[in-house]
Protein backbone atom coordinates (compact mmCIF):
# COMPACT_ATOMS: atom_id res chain seq x y z
CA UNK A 1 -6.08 17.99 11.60
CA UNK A 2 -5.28 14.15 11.92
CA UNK A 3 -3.25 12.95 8.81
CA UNK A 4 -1.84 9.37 8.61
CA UNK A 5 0.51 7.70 6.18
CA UNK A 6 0.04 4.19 4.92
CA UNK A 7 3.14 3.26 3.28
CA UNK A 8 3.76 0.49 0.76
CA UNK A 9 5.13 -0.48 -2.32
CA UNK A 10 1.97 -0.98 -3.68
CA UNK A 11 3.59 -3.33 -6.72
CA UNK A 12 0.69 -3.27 -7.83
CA UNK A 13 -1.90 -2.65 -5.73
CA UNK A 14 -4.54 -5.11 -4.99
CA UNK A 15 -7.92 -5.04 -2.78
CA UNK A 16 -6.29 -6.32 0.13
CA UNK A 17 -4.33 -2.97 -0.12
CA UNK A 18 -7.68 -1.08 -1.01
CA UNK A 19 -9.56 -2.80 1.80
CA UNK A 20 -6.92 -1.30 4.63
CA UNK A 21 -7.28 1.74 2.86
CA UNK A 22 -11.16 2.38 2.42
CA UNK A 23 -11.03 1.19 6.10
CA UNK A 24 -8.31 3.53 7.83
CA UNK A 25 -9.31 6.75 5.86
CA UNK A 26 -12.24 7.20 7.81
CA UNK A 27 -10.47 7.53 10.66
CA UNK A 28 -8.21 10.47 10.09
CA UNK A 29 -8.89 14.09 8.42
CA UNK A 30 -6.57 13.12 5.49
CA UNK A 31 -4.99 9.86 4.75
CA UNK A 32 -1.51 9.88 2.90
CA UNK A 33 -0.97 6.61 0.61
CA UNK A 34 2.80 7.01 -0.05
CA UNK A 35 4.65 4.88 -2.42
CA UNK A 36 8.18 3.64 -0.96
CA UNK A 37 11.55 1.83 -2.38
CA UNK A 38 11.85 -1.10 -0.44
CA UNK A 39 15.66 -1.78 -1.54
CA UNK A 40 14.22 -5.84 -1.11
CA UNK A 41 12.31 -6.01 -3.88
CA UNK A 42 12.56 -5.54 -7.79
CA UNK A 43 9.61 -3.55 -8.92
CA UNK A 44 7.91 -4.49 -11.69
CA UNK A 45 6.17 -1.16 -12.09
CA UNK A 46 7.65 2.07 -12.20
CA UNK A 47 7.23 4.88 -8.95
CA UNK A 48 5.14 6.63 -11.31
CA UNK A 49 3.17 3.81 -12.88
CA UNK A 50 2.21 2.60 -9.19
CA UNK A 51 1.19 6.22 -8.38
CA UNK A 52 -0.94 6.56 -11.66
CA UNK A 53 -3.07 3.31 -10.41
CA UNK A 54 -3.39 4.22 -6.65
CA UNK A 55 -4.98 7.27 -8.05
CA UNK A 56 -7.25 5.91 -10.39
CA UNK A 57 -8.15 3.45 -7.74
CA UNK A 58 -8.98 5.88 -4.72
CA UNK A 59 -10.13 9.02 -7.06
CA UNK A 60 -13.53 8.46 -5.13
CA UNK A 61 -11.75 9.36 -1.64
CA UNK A 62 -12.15 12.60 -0.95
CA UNK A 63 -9.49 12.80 1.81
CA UNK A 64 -6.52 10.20 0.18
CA UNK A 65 -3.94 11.46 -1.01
CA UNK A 66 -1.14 9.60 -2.99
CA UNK A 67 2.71 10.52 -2.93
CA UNK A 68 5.92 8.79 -3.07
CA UNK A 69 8.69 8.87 -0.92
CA UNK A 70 12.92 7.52 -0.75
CA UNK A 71 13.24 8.93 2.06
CA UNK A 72 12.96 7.35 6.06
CA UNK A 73 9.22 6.61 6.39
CA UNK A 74 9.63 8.16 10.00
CA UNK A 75 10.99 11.92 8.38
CA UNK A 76 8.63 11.45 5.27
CA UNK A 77 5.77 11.63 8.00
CA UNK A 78 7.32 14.43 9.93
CA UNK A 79 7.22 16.42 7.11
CA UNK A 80 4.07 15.92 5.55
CA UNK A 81 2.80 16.46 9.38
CA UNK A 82 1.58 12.82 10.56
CA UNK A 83 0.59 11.71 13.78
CA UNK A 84 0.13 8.27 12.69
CA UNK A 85 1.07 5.76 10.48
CA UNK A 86 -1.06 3.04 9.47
CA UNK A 87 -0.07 -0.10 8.75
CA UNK A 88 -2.15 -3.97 7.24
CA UNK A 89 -2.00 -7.32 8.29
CA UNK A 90 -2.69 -9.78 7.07
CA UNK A 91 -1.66 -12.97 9.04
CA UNK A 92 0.78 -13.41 11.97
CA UNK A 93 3.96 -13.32 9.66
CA UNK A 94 3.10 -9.90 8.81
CA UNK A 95 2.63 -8.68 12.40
CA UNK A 96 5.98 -10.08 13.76
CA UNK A 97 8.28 -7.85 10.09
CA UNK A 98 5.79 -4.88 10.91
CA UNK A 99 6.15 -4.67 14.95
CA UNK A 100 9.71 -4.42 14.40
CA UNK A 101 9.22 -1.79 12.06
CA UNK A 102 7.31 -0.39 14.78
CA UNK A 103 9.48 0.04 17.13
CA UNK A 104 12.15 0.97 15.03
CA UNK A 105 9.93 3.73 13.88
CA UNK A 106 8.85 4.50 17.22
CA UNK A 107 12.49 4.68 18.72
CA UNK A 108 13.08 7.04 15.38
CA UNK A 109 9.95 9.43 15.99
CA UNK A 110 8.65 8.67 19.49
CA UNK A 111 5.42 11.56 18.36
CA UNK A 112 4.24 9.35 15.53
CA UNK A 113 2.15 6.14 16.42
CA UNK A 114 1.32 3.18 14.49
CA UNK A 115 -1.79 1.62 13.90
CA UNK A 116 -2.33 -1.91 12.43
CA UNK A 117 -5.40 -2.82 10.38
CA UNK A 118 -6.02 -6.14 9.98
CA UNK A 119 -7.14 -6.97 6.15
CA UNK A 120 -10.72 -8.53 5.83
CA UNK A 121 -10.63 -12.66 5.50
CA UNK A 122 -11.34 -12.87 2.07
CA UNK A 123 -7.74 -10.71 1.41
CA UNK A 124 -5.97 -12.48 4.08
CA UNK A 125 -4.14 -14.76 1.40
CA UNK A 126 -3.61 -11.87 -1.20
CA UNK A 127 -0.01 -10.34 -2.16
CA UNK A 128 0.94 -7.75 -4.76
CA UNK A 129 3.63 -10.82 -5.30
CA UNK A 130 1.09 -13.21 -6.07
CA UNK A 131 -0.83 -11.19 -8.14
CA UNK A 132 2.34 -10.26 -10.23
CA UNK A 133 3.14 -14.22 -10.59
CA UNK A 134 -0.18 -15.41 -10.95
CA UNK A 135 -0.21 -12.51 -13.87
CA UNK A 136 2.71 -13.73 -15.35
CA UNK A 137 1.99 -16.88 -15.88
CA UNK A 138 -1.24 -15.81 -17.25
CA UNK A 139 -3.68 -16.68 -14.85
CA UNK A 140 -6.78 -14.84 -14.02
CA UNK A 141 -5.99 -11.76 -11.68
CA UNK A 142 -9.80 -10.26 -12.00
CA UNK A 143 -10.68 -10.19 -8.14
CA UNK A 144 -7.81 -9.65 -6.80
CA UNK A 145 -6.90 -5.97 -8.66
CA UNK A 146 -9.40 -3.25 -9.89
CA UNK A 147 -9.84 -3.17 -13.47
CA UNK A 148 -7.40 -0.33 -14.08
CA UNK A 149 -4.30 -2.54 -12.88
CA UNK A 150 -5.48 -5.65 -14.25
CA UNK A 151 -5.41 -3.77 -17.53
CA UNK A 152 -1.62 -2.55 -17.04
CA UNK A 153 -0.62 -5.82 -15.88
CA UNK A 154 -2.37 -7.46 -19.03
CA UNK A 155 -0.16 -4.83 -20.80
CA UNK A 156 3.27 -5.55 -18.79
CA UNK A 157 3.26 -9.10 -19.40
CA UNK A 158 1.41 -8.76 -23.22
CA UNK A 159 -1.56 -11.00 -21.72
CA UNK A 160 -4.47 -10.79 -24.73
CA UNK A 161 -7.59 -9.42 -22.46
């Protein structure tokens, strides 16, 4: 069985997330989408709030699964028995961060491979950090989010809907 992570911090997650995802599942048996601390960045939604909207969001994937992880992405996939671990891009800023993570991974568990995706044009601009900002200052996120984050971001940030 071929089972991939995609790792993130999915803060929230957005359809440039979704599009990766829909895309990369259908490559592997079962598809891991695992929530990680990134020690760089201040959440704005809990572990377990981010886990409740990945699931809402892929319930119609039979094969994705969604788990969390602070743990080393590298032993996290180990364990849950990865070959791969699949990663998106969106423009050349985010291939020269996720190379290096990479090869870092790679020197870490030589077994496990890495796979970029690159996100479809229309998401090539789009950011769980400018979809929290944008929501924050109470502009329209509809497009950029399903309807089941848009809702808890409305909520976060007491936006009337």
């Amino acid at each position: 069985m071929k089972i991939a992570v995609y790792p993130g911090s999915f803060d929230p997650v957005t359809y440039g997330h979704l599009d990766v995802l829909e895309r990369s599942y259908k490559l592997f048996d079962k598809l891991i989408v695992a929530v990680f601390f990134n020690s760089s960045k201040a959440p704005l939604f809990s572990v377990e709030e981010r886990l409740e909207m990945l699931r809402e969001s892929v319930q119609h994937l039979p094969n994705v699964e969604v788990d969390s992880s602070n743990t080393l992405l590298t032993e996290y996939a180990r364990r849950r028995g990865a070959c791969t671990i699949v990663k998106g891009l969106r423009a050349v800023s985010d291939f020269l961060y996720e190379f290096q993570m990479a090869m870092v991974n790679k020197y870490n568990a030589p077994e496990i491979e890495t796979v970029f995706v690159m996100t479809s044009p229309q998401y090539s601009y789009l950011s769980s950090s400018i979809v929290r900002e944008l929501a924050q200052l109470g502009g329209c996120v509809k497009g950029f989010v399903p309807a089941n984050v848009e809702k808890r971001l409305d909520q976060k940030f007491q936006r009337h809907q």
